[in-house]
N, C-alpha and C. Protein backbone atom coordinates (compact mmCIF):
# COMPACT_ATOMS: atom_id res chain seq x y z
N UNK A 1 -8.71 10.82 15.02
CA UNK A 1 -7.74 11.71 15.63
C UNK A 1 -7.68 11.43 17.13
N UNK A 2 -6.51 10.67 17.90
CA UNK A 2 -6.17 10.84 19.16
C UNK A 2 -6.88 12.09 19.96
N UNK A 3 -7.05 12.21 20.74
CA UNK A 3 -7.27 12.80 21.85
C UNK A 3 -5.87 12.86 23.26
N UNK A 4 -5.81 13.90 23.70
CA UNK A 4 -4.54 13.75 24.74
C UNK A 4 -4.39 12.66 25.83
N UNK A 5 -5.39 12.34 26.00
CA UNK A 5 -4.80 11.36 26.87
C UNK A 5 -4.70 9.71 26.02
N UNK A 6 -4.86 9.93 24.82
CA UNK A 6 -4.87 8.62 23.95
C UNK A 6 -3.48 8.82 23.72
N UNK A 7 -3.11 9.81 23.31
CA UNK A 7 -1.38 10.93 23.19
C UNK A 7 -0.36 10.19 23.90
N UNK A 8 -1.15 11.17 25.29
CA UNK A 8 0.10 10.57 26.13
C UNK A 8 -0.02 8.74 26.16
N UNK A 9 -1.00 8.37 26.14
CA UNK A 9 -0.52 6.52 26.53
C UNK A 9 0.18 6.09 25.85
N UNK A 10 -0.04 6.95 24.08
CA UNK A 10 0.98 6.12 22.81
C UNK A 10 1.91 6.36 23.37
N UNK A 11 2.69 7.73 23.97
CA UNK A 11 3.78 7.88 24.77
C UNK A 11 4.56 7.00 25.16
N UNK A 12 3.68 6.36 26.32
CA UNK A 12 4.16 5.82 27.28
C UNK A 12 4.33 3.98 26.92
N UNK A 13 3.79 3.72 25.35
CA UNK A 13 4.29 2.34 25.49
C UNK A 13 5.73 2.01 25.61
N UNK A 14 5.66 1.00 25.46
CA UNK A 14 6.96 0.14 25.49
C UNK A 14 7.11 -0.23 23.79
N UNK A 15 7.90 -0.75 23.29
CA UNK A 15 8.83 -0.93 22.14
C UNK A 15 8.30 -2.21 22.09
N UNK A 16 8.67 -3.10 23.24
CA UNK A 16 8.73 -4.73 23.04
C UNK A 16 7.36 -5.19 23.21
N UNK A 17 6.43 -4.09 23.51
CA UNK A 17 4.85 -4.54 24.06
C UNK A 17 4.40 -4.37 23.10
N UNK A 18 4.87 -3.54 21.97
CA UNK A 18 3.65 -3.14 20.50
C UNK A 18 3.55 -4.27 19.51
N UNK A 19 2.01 -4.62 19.05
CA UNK A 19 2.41 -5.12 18.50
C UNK A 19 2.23 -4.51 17.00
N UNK A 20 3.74 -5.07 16.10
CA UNK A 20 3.88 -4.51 14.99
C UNK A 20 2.60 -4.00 13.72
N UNK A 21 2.02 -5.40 13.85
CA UNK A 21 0.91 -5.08 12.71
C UNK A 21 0.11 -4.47 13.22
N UNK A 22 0.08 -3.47 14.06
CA UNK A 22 -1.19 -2.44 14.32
C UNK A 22 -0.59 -0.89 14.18
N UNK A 23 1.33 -1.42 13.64
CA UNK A 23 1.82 0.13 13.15
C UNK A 23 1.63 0.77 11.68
N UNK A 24 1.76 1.47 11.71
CA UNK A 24 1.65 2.13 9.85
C UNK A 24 3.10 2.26 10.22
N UNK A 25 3.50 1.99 8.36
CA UNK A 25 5.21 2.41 7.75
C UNK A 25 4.69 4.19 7.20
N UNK A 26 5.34 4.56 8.22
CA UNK A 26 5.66 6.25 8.11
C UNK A 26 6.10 6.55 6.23
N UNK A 27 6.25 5.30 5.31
CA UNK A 27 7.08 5.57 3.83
C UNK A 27 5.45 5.72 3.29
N UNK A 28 4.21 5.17 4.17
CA UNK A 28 2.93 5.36 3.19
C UNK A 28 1.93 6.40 3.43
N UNK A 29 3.11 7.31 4.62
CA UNK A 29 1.93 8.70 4.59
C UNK A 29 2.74 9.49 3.61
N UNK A 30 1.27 10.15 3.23
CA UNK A 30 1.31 11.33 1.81
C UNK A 30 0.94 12.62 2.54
N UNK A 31 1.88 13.66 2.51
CA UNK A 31 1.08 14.93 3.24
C UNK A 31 1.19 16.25 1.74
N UNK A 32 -0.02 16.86 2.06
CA UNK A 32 0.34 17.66 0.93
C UNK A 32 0.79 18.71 1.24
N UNK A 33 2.15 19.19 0.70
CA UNK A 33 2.60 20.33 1.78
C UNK A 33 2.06 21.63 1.16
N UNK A 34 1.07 21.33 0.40
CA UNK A 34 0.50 22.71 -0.26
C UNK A 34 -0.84 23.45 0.78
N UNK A 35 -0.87 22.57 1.63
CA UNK A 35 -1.70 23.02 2.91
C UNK A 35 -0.91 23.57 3.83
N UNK A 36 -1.69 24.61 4.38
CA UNK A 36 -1.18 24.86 5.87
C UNK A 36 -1.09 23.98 7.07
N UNK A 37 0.13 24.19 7.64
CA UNK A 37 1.03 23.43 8.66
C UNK A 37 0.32 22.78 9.67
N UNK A 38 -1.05 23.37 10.04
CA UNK A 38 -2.34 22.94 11.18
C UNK A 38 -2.51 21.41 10.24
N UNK A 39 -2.98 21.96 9.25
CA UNK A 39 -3.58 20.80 8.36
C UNK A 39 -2.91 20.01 7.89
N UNK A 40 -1.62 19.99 7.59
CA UNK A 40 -0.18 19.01 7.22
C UNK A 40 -0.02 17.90 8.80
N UNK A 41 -0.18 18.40 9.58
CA UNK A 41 -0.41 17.97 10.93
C UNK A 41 -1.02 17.24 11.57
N UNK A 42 -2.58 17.84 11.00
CA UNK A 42 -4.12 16.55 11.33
C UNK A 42 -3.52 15.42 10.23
N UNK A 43 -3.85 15.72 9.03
CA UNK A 43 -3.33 14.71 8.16
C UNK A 43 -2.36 13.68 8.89
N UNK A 44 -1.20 14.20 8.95
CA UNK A 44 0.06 13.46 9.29
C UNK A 44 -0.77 12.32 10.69
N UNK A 45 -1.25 13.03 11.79
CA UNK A 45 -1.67 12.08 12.75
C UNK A 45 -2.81 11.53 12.04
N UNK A 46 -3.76 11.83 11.64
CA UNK A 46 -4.76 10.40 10.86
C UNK A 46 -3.91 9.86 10.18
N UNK A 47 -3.03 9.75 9.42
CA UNK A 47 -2.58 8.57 8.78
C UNK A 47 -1.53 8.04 9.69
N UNK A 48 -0.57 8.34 10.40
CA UNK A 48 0.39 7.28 11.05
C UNK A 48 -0.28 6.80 12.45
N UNK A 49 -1.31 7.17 12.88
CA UNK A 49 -2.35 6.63 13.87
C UNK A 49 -1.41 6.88 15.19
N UNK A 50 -0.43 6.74 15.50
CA UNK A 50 0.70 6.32 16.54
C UNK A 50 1.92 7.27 16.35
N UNK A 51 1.76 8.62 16.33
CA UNK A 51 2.68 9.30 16.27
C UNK A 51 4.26 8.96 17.04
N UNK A 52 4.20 8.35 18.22
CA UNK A 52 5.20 7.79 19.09
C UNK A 52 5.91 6.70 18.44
N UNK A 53 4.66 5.37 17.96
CA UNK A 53 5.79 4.66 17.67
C UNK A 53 5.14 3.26 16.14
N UNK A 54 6.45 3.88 15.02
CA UNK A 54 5.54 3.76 13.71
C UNK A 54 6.81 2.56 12.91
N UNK A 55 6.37 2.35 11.69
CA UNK A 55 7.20 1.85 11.13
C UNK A 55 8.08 2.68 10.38
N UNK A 56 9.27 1.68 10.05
CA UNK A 56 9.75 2.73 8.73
C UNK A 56 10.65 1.83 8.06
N UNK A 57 10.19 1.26 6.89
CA UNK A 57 10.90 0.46 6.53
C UNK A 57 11.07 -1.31 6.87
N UNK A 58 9.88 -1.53 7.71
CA UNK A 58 9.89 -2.51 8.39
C UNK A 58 10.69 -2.92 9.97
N UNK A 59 11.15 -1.31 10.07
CA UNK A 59 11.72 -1.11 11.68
C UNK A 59 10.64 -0.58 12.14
N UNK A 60 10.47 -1.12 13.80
CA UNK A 60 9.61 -0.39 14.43
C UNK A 60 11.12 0.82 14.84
N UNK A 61 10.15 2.37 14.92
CA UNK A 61 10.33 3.41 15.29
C UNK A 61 10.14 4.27 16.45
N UNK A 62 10.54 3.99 17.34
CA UNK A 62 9.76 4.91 18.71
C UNK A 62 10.37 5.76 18.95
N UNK A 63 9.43 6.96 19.27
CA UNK A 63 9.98 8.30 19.31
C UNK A 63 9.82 8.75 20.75
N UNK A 64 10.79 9.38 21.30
CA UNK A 64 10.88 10.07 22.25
C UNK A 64 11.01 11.58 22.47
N UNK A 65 11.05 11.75 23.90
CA UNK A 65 11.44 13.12 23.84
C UNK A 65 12.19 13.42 25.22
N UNK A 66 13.13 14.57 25.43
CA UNK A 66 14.05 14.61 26.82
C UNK A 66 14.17 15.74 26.99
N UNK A 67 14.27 16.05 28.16
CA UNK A 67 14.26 17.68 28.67
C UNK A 67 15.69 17.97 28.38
N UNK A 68 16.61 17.34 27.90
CA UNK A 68 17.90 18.00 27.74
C UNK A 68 18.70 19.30 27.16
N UNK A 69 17.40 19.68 26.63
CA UNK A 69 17.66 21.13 25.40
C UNK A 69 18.30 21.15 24.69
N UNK A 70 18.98 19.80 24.26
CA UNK A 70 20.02 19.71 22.58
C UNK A 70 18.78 19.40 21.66
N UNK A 71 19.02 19.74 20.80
CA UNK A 71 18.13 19.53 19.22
C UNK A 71 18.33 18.02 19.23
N UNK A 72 17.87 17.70 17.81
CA UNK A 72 17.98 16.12 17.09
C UNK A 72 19.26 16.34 16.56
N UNK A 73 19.27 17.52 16.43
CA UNK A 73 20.82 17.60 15.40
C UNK A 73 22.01 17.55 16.56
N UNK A 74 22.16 18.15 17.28
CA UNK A 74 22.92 18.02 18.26
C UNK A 74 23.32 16.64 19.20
N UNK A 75 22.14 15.83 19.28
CA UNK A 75 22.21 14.44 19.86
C UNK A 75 22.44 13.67 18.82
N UNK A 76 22.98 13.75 17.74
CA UNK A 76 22.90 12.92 16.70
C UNK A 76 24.26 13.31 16.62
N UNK A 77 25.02 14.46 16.45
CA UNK A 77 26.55 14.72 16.39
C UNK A 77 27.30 14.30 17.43
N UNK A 78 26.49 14.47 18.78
CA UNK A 78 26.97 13.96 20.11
C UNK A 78 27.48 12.55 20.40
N UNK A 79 26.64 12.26 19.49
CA UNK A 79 26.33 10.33 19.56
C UNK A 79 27.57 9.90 18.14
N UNK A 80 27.51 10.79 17.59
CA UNK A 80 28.51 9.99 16.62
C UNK A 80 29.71 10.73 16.68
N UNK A 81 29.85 11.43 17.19
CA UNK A 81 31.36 11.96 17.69
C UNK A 81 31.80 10.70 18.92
N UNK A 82 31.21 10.78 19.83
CA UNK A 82 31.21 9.41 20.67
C UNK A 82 31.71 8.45 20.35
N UNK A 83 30.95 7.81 19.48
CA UNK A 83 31.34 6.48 18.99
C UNK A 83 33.02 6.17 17.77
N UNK A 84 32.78 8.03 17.62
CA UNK A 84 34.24 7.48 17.00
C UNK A 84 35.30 8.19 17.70
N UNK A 85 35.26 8.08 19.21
CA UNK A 85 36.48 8.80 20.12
C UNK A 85 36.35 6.92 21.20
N UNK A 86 35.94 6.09 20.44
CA UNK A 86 36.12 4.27 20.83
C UNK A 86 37.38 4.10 20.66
């Protein structure tokens, strides 16, 4: 289990600096959702090791975050309303 300042560094990599085979594919964690949400949680970080930035599918995945206060859902409608006002 990471520790916070192990946290924040996964944070702060870079995309093009990781290297791949030290990611887990996010398709081979198993969480049991018959546990409570604390414990769905530890689980989830012991198995994808790199919460920031994982596989999925053979894409690397990096996750961010932005003070902007729109949801995922909202930057995701934003972004594809966008692209089709091209």
């Amino acid at each position: 289990m990471p520790n916070l300042k192990q946290l924040d560094e996964m944070s702060r990599m870079e995309i093009d600096r990781i290297d791949r085979n030290i990611l887990v594919d996010v398709k081979t964690v198993d969480i049991d959702t018959s546990l409570p949400i604390e414990n769905r949680m530890l689980r989830y970080l012991e198995q994808i090791k790199n919460p920031y930035c994982f596989l999925c599918g053979g894409t690397v995945v990096k996750v961010r975050f932005s003070d902007t206060g729109k949801t995922l859902d909202e930057a995701v409608k934003d972004h594809y309303f966008g692209l089709k006002n091209l």
